[in-house]
C-alpha atoms as a PDB file:
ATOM      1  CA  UNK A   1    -111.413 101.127  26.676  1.00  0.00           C
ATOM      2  CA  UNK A   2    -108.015 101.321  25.116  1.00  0.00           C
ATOM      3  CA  UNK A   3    -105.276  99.291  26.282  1.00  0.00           C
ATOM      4  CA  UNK A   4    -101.679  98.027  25.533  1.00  0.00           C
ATOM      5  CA  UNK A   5    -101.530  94.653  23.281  1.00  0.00           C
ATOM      6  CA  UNK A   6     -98.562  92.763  22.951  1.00  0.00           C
ATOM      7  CA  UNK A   7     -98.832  91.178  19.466  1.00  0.00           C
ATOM      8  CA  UNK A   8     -95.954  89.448  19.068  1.00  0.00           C
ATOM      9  CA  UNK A   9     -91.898  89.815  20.655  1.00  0.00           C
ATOM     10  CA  UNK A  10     -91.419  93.587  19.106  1.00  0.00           C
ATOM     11  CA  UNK A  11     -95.108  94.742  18.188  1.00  0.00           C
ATOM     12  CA  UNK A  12     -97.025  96.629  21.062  1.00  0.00           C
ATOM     13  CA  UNK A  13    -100.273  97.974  20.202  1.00  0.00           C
ATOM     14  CA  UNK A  14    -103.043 100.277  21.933  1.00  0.00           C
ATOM     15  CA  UNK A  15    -106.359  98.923  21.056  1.00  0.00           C
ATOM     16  CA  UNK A  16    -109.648  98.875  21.707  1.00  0.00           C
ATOM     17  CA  UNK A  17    -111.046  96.248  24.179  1.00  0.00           C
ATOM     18  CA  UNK A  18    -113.982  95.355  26.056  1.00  0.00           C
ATOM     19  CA  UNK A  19    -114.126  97.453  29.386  1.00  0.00           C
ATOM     20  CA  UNK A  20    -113.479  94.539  32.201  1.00  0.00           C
ATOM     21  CA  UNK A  21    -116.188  93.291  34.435  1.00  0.00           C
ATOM     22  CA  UNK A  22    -116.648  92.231  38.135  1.00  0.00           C
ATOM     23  CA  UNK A  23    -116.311  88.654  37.709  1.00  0.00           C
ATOM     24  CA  UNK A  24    -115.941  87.110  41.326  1.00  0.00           C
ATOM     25  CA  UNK A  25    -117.458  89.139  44.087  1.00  0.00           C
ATOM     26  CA  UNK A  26    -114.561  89.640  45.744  1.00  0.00           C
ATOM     27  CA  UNK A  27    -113.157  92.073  42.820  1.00  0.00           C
ATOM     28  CA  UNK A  28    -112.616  95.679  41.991  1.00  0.00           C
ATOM     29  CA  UNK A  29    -112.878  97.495  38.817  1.00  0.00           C
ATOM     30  CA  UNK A  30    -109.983 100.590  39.096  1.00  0.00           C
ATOM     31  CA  UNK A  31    -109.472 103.566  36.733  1.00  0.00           C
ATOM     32  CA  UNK A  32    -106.069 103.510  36.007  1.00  0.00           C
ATOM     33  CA  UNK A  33    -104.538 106.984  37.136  1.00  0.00           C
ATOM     34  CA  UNK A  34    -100.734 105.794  36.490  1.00  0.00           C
ATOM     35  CA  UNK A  35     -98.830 102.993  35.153  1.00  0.00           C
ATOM     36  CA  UNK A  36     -95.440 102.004  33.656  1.00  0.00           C
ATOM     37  CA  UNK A  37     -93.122  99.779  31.814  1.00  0.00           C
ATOM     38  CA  UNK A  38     -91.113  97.242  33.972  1.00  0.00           C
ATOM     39  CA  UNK A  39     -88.130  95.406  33.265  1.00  0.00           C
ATOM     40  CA  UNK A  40     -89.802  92.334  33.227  1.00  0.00           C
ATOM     41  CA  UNK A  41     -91.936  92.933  30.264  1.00  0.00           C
ATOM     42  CA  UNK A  42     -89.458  94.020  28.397  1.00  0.00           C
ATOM     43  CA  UNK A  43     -88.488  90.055  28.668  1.00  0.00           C
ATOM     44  CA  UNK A  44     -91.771  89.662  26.477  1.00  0.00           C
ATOM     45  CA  UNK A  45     -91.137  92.226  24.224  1.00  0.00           C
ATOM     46  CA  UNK A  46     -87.704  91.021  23.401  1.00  0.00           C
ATOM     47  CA  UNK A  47     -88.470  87.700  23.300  1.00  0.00           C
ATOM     48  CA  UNK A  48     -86.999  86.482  26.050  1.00  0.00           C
ATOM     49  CA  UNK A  49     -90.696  84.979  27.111  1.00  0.00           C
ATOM     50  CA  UNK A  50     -92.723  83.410  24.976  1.00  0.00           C
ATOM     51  CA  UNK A  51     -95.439  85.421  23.468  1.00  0.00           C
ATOM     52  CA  UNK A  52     -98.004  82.513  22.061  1.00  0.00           C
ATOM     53  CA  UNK A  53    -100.355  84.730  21.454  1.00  0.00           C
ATOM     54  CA  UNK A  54    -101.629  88.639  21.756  1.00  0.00           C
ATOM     55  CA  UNK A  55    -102.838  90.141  25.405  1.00  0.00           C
ATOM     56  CA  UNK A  56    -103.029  92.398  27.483  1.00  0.00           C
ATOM     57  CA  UNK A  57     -99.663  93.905  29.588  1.00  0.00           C
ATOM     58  CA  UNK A  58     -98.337  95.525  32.226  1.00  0.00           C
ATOM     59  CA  UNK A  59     -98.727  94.920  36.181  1.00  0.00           C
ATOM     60  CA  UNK A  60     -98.314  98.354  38.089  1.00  0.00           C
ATOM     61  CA  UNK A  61    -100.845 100.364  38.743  1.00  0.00           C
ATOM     62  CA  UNK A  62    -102.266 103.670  40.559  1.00  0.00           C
ATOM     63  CA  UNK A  63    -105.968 103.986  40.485  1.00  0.00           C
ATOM     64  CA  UNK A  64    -109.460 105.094  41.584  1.00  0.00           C
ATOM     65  CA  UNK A  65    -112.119 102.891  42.996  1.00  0.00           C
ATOM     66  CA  UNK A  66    -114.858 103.006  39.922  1.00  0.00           C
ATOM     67  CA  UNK A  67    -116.917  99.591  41.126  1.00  0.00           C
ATOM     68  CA  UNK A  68    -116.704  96.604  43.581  1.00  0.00           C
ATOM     69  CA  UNK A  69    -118.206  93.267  43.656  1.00  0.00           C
ATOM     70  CA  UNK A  70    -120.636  92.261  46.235  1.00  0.00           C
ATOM     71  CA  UNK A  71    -118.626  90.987  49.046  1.00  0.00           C
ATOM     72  CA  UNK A  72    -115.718  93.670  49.073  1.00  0.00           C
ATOM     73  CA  UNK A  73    -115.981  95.479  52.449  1.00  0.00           C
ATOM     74  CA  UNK A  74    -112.727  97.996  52.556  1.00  0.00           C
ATOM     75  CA  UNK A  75    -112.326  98.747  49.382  1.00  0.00           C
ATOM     76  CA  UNK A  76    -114.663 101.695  48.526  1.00  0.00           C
ATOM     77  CA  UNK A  77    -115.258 103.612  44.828  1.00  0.00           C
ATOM     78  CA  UNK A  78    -114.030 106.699  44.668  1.00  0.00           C
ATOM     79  CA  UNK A  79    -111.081 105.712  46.425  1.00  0.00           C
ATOM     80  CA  UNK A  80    -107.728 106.685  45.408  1.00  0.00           C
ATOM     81  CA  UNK A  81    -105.497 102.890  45.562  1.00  0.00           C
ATOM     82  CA  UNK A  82    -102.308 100.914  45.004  1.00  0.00           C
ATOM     83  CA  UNK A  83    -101.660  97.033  44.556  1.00  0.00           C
ATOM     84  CA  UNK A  84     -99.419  94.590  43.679  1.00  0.00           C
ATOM     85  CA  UNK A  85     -98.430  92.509  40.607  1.00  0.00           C
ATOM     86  CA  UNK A  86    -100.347  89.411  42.219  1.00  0.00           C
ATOM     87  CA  UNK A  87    -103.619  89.448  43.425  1.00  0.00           C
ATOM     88  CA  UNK A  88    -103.824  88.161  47.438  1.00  0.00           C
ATOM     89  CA  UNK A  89    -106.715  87.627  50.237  1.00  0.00           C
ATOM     90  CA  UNK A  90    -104.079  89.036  52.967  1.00  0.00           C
ATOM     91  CA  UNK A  91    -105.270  86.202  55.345  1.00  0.00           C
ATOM     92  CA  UNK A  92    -103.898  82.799  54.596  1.00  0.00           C
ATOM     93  CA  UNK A  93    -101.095  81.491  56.738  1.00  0.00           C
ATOM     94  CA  UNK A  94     -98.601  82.791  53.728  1.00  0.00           C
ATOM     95  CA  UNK A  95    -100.408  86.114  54.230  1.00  0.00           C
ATOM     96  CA  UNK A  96     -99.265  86.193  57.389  1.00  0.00           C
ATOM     97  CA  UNK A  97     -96.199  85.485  57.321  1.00  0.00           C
ATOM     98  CA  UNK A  98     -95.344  88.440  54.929  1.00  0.00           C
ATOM     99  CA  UNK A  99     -95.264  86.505  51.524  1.00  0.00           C
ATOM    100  CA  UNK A 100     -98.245  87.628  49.856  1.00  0.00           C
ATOM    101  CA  UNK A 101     -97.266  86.780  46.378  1.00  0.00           C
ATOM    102  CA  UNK A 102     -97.434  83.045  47.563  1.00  0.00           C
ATOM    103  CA  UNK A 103    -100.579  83.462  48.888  1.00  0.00           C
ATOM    104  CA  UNK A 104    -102.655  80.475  48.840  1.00  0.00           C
ATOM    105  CA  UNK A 105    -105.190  82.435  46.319  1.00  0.00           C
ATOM    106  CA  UNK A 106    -103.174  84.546  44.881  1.00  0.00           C
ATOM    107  CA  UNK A 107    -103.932  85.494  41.007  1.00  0.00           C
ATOM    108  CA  UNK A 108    -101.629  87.369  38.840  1.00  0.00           C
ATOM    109  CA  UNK A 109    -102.690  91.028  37.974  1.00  0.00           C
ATOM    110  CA  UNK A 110    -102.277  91.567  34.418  1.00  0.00           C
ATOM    111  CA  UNK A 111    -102.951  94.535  31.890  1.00  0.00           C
ATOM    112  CA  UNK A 112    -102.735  97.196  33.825  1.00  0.00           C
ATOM    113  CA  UNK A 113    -101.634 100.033  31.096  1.00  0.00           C
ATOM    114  CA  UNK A 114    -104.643 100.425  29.995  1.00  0.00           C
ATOM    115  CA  UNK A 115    -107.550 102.512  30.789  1.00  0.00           C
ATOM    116  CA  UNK A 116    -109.587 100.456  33.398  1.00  0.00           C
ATOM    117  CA  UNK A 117    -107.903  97.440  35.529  1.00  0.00           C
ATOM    118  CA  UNK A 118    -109.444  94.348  36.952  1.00  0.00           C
ATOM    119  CA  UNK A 119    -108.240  93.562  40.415  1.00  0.00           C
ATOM    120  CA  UNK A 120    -109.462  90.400  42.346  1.00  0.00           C
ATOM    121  CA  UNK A 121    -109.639  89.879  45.697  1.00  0.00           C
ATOM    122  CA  UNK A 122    -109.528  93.573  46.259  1.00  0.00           C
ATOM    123  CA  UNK A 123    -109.418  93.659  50.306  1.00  0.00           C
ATOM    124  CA  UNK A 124    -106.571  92.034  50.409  1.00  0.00           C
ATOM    125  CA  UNK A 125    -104.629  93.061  47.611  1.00  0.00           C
ATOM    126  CA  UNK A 126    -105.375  96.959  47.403  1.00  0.00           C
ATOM    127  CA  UNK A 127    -104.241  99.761  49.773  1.00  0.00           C
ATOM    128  CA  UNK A 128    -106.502 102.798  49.960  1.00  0.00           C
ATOM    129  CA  UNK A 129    -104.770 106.152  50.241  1.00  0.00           C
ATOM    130  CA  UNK A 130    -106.343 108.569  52.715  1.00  0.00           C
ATOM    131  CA  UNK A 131    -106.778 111.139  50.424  1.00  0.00           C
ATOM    132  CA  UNK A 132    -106.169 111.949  46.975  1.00  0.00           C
ATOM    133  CA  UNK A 133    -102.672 112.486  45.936  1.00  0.00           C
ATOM    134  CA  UNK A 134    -100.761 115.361  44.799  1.00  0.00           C
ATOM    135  CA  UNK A 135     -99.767 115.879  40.976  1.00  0.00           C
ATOM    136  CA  UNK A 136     -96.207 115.381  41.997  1.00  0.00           C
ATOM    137  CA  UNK A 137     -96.753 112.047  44.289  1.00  0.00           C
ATOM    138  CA  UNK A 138     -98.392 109.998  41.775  1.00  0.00           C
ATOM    139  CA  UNK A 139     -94.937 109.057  40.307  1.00  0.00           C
ATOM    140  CA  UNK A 140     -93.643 108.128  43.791  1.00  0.00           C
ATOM    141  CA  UNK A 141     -97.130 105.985  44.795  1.00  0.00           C
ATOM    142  CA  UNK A 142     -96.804 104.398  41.191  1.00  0.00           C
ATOM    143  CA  UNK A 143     -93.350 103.022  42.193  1.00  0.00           C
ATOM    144  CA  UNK A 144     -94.579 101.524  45.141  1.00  0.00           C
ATOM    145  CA  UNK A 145     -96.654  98.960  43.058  1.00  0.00           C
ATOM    146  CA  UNK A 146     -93.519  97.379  42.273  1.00  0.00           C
ATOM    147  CA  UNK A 147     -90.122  99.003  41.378  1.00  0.00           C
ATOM    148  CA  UNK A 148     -89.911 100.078  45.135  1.00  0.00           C
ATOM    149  CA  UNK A 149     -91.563  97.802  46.736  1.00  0.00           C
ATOM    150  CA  UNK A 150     -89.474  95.379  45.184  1.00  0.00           C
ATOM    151  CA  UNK A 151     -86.111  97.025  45.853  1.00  0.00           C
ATOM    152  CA  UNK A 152     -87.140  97.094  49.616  1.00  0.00           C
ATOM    153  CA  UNK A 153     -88.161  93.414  49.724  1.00  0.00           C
ATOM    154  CA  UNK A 154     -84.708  92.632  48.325  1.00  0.00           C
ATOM    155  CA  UNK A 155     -82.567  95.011  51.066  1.00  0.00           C
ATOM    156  CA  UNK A 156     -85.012  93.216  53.884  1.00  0.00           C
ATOM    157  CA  UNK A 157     -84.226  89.791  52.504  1.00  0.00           C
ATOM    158  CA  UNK A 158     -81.096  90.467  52.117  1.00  0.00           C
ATOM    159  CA  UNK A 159     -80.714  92.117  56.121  1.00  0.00           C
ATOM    160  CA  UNK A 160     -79.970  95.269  55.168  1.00  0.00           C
ATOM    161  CA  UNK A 161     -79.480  97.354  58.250  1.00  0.00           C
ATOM    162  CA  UNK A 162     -77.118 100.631  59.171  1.00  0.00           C
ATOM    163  CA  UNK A 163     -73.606  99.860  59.006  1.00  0.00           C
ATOM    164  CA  UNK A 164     -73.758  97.002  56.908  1.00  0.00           C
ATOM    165  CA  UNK A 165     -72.003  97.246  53.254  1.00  0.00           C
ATOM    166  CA  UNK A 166     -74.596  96.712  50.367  1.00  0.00           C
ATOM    167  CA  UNK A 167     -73.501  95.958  46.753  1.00  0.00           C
ATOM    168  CA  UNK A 168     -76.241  96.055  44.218  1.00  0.00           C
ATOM    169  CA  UNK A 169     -76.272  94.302  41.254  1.00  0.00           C
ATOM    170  CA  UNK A 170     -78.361  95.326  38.747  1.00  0.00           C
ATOM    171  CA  UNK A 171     -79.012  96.818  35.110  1.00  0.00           C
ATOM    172  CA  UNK A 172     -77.262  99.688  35.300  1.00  0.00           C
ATOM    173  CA  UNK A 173     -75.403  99.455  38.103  1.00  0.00           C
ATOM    174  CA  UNK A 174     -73.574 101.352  40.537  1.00  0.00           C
ATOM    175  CA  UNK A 175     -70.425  99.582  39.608  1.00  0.00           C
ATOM    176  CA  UNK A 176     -69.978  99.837  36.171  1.00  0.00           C
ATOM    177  CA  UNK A 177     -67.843  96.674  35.681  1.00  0.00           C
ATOM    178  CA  UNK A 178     -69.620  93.350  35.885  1.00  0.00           C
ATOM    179  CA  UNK A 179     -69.118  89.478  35.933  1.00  0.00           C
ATOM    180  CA  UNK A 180     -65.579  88.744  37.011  1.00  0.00           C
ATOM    181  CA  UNK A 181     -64.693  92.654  36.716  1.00  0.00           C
ATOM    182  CA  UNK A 182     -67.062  93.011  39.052  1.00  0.00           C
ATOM    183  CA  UNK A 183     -66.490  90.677  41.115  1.00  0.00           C
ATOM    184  CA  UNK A 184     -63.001  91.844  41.835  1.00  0.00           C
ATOM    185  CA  UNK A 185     -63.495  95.470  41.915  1.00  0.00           C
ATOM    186  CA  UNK A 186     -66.380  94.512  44.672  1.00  0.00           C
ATOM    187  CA  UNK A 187     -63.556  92.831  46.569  1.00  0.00           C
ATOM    188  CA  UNK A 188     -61.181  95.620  46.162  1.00  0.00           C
ATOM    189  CA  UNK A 189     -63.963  97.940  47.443  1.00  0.00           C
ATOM    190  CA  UNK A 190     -64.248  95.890  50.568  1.00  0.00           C
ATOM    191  CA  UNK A 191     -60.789  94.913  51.401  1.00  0.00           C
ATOM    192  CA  UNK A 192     -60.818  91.700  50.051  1.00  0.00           C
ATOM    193  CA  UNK A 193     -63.770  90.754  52.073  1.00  0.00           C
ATOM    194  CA  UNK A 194     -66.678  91.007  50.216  1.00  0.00           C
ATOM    195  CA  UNK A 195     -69.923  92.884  50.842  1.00  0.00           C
ATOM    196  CA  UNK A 196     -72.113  92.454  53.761  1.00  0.00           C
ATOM    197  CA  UNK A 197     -75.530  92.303  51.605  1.00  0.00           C
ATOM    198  CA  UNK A 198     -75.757  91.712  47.809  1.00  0.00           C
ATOM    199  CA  UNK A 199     -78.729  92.945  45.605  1.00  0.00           C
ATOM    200  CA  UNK A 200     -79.322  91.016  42.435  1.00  0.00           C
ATOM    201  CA  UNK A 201     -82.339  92.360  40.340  1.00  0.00           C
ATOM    202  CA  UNK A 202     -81.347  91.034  37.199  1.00  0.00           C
ATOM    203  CA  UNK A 203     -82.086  87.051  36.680  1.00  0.00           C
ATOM    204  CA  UNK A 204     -78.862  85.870  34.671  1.00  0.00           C
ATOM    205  CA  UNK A 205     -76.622  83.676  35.049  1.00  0.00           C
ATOM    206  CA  UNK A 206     -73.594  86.010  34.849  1.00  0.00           C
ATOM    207  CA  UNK A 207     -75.550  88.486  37.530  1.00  0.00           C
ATOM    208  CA  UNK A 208     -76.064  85.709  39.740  1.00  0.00           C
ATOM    209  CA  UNK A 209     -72.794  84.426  40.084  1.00  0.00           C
ATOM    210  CA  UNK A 210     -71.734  87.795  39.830  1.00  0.00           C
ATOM    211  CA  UNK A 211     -73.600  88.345  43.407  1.00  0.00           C
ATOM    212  CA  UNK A 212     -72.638  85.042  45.114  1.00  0.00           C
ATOM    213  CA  UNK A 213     -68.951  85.940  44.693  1.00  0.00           C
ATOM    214  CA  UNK A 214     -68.758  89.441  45.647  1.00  0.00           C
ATOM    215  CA  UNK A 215     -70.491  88.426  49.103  1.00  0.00           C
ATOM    216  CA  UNK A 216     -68.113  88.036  52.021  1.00  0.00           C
ATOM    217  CA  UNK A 217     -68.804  84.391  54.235  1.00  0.00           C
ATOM    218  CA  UNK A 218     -71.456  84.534  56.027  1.00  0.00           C
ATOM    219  CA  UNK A 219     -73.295  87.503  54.404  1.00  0.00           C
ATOM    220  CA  UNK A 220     -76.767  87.704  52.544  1.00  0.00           C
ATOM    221  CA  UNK A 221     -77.727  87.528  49.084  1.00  0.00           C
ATOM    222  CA  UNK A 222     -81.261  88.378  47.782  1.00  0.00           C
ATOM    223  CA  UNK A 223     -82.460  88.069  44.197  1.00  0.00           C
ATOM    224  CA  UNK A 224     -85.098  89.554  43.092  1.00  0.00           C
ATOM    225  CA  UNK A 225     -84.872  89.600  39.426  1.00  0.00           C
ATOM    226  CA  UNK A 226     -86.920  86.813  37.853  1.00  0.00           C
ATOM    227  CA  UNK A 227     -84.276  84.080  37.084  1.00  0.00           C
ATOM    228  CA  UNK A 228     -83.744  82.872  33.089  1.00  0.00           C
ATOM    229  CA  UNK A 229     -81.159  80.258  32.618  1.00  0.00           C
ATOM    230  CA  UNK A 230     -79.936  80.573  36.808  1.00  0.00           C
ATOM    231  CA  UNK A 231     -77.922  77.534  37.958  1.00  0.00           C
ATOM    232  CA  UNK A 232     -76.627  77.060  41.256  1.00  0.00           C
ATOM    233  CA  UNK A 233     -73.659  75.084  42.781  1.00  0.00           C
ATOM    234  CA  UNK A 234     -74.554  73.399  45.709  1.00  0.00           C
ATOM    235  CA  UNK A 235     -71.288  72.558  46.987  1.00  0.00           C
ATOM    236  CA  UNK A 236     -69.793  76.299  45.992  1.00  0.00           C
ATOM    237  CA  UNK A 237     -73.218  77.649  48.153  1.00  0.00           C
ATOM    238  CA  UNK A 238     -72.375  75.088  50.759  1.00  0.00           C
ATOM    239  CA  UNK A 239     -68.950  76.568  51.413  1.00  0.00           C
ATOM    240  CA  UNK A 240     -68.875  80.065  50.648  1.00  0.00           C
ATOM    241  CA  UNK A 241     -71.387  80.458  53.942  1.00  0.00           C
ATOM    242  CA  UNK A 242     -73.830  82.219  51.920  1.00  0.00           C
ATOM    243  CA  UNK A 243     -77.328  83.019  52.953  1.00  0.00           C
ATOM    244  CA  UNK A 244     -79.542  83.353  49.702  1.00  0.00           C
ATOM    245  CA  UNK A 245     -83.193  84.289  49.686  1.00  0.00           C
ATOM    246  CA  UNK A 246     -85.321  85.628  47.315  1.00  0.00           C
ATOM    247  CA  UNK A 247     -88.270  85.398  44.690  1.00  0.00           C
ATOM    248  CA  UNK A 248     -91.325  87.287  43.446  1.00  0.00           C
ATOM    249  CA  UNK A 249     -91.327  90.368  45.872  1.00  0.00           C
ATOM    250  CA  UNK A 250     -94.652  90.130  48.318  1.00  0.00           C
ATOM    251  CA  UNK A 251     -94.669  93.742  47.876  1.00  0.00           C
ATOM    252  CA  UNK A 252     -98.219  94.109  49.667  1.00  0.00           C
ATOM    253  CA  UNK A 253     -96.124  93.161  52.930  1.00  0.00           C
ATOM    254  CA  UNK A 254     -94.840  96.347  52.403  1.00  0.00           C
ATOM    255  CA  UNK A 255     -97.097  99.052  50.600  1.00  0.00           C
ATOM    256  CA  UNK A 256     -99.048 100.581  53.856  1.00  0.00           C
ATOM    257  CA  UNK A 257     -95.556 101.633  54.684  1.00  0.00           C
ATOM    258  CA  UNK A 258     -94.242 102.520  51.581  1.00  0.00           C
ATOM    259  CA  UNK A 259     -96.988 104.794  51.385  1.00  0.00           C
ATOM    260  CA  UNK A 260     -96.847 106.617  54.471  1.00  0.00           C
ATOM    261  CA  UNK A 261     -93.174 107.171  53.552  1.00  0.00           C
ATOM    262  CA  UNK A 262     -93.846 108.498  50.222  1.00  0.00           C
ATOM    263  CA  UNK A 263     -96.950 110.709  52.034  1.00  0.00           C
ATOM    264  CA  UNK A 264     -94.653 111.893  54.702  1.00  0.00           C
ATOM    265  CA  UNK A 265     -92.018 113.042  52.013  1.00  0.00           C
ATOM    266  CA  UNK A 266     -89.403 110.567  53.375  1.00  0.00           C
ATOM    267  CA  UNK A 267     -88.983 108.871  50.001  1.00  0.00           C
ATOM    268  CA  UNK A 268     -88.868 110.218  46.650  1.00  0.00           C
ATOM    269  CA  UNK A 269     -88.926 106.540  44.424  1.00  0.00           C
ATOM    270  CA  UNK A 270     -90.861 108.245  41.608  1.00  0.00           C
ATOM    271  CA  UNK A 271     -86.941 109.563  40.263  1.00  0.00           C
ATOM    272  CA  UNK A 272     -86.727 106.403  38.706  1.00  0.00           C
ATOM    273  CA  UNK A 273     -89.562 107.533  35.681  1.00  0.00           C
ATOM    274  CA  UNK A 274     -86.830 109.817  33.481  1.00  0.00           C
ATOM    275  CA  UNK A 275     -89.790 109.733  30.444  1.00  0.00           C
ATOM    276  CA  UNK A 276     -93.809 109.937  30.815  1.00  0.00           C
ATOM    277  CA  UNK A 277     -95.775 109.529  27.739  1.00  0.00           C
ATOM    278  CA  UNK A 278     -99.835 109.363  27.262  1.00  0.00           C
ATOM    279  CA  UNK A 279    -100.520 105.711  27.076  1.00  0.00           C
ATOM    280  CA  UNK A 280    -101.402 105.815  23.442  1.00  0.00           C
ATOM    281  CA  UNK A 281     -97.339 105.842  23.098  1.00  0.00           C
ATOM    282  CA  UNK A 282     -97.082 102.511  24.870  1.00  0.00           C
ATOM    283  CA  UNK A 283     -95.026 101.118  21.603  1.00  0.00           C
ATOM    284  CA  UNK A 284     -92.489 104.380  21.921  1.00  0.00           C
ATOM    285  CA  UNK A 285     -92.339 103.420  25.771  1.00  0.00           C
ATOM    286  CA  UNK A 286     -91.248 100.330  25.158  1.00  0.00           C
ATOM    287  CA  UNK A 287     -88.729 100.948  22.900  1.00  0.00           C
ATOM    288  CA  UNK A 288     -86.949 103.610  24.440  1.00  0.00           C
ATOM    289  CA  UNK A 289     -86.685 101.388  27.349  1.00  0.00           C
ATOM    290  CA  UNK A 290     -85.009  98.670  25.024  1.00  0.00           C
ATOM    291  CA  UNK A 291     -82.719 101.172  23.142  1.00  0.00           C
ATOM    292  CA  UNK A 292     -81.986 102.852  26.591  1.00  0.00           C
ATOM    293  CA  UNK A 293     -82.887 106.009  26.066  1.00  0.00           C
ATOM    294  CA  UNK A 294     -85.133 105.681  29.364  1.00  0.00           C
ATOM    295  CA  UNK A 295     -84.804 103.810  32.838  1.00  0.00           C
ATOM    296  CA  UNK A 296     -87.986 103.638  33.227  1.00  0.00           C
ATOM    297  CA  UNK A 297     -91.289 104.930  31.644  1.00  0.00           C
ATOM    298  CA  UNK A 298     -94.716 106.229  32.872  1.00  0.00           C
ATOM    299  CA  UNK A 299     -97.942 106.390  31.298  1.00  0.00           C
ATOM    300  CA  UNK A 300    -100.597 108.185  32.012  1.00  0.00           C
ATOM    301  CA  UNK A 301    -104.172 107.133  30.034  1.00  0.00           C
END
């Protein structure tokens, strides 16, 4: 099958590589219908991470059913399905308690732009649509895989409800200005208070502080963008009466709903895609997402 290499920090290939395997009998072999570029591995490609070696990327995925191992029982081929960035068996006392991505046996769910997609534990982690989608859903359904269901773990962890004010701080932001600009225009938005919920989907330092101090006392801070180089004051936390929760999104928590939204036409996510390319033009993907000349790209195999 082909499928998107990342050499080295810069150099993103589309080779050929063995077709995966069932491997455990609790996985599922998918062919890939839709997947996309995240922020996150443009870390990698930038060399932000570490690349130590070449392998397989990419962690959102829309796909059909094509095999399952021996002990799936929900999960059925032919199936039109969506899952999340981490593998979970939706049971464990984590599970439960709505944090799938620190599931007990969770695995990470890697190389999905490519033409076929290993998933393990596949009754927990995958979400069967009840039909198959529309041309013009599969960019919405994609999103739920991550970029959305991301975005709503952060406004629930951050106790988003109506009336609150919500400031989100992000790459590309609503407010233009950021770090102490922000800060104060955030304040001057509010009245000198500070915002009821903050968003941060970055994972800096600057965007971090940035969110701390433009929430008012007592409000709620969620981050959701994978920290690099994050410190935090204890005594400034302490103080500013600050709630702050956050972390890898458990977006299976959220996906059956997410779904039925997206289904019912109540949601429209897929707007973030501004490019789609064939995955053969994984390496043009990628670097009109660094140059930003796109938000966000699709690829379709």
């Amino acid at each position: 099958m082909r499928a998107t290499i990342i050499a080295k920090p810069g150099d993103i290939r589309v080779e050929n590589v063995p077709d995966p395997e069932i491997v455990q009998p609790t996985d599922a072999i998918l062919g890939i219908v839709a997947t996309c570029v995240c922020g996150s591995d443009l870390r990698d490609y930038r060399g932000i991470n570490p690349v130590d070696e070449p392998h397989p990327i990419g962690h959102e995925y829309l796909g059909v059913v094509e095999e399952v191992g021996g002990e799936v029982a929900s999960i059925k081929p032919g199936q039109f399905v969506i899952g999340s960035f981490f593998a979970s068996d939706n049971t464990c006392p984590n599970c439960h308690a709505g944090y799938h991505t620190s599931c007990l046996h969770r695995e990470f769910v890697g190389g999905a732009q490519a033409e076929y997609l290993r998933v393990p534990l596949a009754d927990g982690t995958l979400v069967a649509l009840p039909e198959e989608p529309h041309e013009e859903q599969v960019a919405s359904l994609l999103a739920c895989s991550d970029v959305m269901g991301t975005g709503w773990y952060a406004a629930v962890a951050a106790e988003v409800n109506p009336g609150v004010t919500v400031a989100v701080v992000g790459d590309g932001a609503v407010v233009t200005e950021r770090g102490e600009e922000g800060i104060t225009r955030i304040r001057e938005l509010t009245e000198g208070v500070g915002a009821d919920s903050v968003l941060e989907c970055v994972g800096t330092a600057e965007s971090m502080r940035q969110a701390l101090r433009s929430t008012r006392p007592g409000g709620n801070v969620a981050f959701v963008g994978v920290p690099h180089d994050v410190q935090i004051d204890g005594q400034e936390l302490f103080y500013s009466h600050v709630a702050l929760r956050g972390g890898p999104a458990p977006v299976r928590a959220f996906l059956r709903e997410l779904i039925d939204h997206v289904l019912a036409g109540r949601i429209n996510p897929g707007k973030v895609f501004d490019l789609t390319l064939p995955l053969d033009e994984a390496a043009e993907a990628y670097r009109a997402m660094d140059e930003r000349r796109a938000i966000k790209v699709l690829l379709r195999p």
